[in-house]
Protein backbone atom coordinates (compact mmCIF):
# COMPACT_ATOMS: atom_id res chain seq x y z
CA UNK A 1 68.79 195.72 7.90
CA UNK A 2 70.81 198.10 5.20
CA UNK A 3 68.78 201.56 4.66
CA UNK A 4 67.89 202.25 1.38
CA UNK A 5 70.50 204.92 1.55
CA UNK A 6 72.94 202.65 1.84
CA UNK A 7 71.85 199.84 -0.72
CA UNK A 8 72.17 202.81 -2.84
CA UNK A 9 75.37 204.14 -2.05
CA UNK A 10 76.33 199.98 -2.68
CA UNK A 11 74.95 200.33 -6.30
CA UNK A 12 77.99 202.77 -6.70
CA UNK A 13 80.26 200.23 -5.15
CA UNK A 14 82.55 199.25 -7.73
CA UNK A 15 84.11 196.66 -5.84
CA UNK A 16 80.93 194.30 -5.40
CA UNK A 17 80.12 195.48 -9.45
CA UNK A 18 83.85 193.52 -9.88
CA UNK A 19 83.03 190.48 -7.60
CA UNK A 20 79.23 189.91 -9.39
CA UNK A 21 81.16 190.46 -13.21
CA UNK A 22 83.39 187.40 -11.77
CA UNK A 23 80.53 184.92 -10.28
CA UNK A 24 78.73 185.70 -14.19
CA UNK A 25 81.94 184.53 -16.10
CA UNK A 26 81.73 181.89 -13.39
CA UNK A 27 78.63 180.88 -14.26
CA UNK A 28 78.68 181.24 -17.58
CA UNK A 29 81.69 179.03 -17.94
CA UNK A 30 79.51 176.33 -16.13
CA UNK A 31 76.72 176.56 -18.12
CA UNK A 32 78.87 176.35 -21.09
CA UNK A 33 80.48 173.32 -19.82
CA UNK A 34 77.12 171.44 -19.76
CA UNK A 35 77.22 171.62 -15.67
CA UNK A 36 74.33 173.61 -15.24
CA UNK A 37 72.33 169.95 -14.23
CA UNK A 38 71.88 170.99 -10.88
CA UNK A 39 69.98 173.47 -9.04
CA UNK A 40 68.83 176.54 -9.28
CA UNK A 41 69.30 175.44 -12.88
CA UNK A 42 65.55 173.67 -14.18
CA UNK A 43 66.55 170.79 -17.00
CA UNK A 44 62.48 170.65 -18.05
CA UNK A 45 62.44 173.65 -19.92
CA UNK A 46 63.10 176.15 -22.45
CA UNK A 47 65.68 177.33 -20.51
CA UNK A 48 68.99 175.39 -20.88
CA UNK A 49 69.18 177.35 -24.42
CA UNK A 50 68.11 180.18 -22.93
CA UNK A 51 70.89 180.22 -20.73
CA UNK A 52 73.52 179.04 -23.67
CA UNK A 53 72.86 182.72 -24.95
CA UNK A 54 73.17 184.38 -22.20
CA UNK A 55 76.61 182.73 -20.99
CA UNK A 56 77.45 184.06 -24.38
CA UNK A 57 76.28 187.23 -23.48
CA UNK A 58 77.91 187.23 -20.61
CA UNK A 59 81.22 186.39 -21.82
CA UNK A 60 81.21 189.36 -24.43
CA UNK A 61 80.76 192.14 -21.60
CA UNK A 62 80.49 190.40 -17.76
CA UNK A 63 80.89 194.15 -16.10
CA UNK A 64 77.37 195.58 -18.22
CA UNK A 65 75.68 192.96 -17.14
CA UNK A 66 76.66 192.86 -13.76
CA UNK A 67 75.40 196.52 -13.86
CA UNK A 68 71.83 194.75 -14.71
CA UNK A 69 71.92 192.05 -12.29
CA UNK A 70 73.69 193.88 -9.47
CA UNK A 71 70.48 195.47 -8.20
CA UNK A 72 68.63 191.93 -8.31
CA UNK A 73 71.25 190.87 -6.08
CA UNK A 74 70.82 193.88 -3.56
CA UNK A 75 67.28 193.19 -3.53
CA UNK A 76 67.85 189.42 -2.35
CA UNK A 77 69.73 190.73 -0.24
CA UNK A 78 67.37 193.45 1.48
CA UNK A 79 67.34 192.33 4.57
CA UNK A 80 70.78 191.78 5.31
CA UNK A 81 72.68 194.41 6.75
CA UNK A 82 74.98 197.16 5.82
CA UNK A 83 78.43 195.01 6.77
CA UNK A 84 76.91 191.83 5.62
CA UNK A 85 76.40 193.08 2.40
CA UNK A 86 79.62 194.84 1.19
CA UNK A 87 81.41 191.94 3.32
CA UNK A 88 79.84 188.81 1.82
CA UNK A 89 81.51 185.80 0.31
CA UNK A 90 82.37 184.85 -3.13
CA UNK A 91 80.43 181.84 -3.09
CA UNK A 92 76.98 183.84 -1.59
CA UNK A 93 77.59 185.88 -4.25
CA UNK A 94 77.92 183.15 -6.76
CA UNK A 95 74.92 181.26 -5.33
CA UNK A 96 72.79 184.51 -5.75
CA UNK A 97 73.52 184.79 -9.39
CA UNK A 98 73.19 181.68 -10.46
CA UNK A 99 69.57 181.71 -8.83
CA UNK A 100 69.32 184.55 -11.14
CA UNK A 101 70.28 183.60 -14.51
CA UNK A 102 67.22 181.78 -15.38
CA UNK A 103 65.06 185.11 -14.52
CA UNK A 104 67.89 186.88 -16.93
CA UNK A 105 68.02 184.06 -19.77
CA UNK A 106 64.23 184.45 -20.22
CA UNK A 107 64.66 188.28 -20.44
CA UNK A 108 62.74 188.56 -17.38
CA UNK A 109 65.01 191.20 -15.85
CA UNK A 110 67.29 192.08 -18.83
């Protein structure tokens, strides 16, 4: 498991900041393509409009919110390890925000 020392020095890691502005275009691009039908994305509810906004959102400035949504990722993440963290894939990342754009959509973690 990572130290918190070393979650934090990740925080500062521009690199992974990069990779989680890239998944949100990513996933903004599929909600705004009317493919957000599957999971983690919930149909019965409020949401799907909620999460119209925020793809716009996210297309206007990807790298600020990655700044917001990079911690939630680290915290999913906890328990992983130093070298599992900084050397995870694209599509774990991707997988981890789009579990997360819900929680963001509703302003839950904005």
């Amino acid at each position: 498991m990572a130290s918190y020392q070393d979650i934090a020095d990740v925080l500062r890691n521009d690199v992974l900041l990069e990779r989680i502005g890239v998944a949100i275009i990513i996933a903004a691009d599929t909600i705004n393509s009317g493919n957000d039908i599957a999971a983690p994305w919930d149909q019965n509810s409020p949401q799907p409009a909620n999460r119209k906004k925020w793809a716009k959102l996210a297309y206007s400035d990807a790298l600020a919110m990655a700044k917001n949504m990079q911690s939630a990722v680290l915290a999913a993440n906890s328990g992983a390890t130093l070298n599992q963290i900084t050397t995870v894939s694209d599509a774990a990342i991707q997988a981890n925000i789009n579990a997360l754009v819900d929680i963001f959509a509703d302003g839950g973690l904005a």
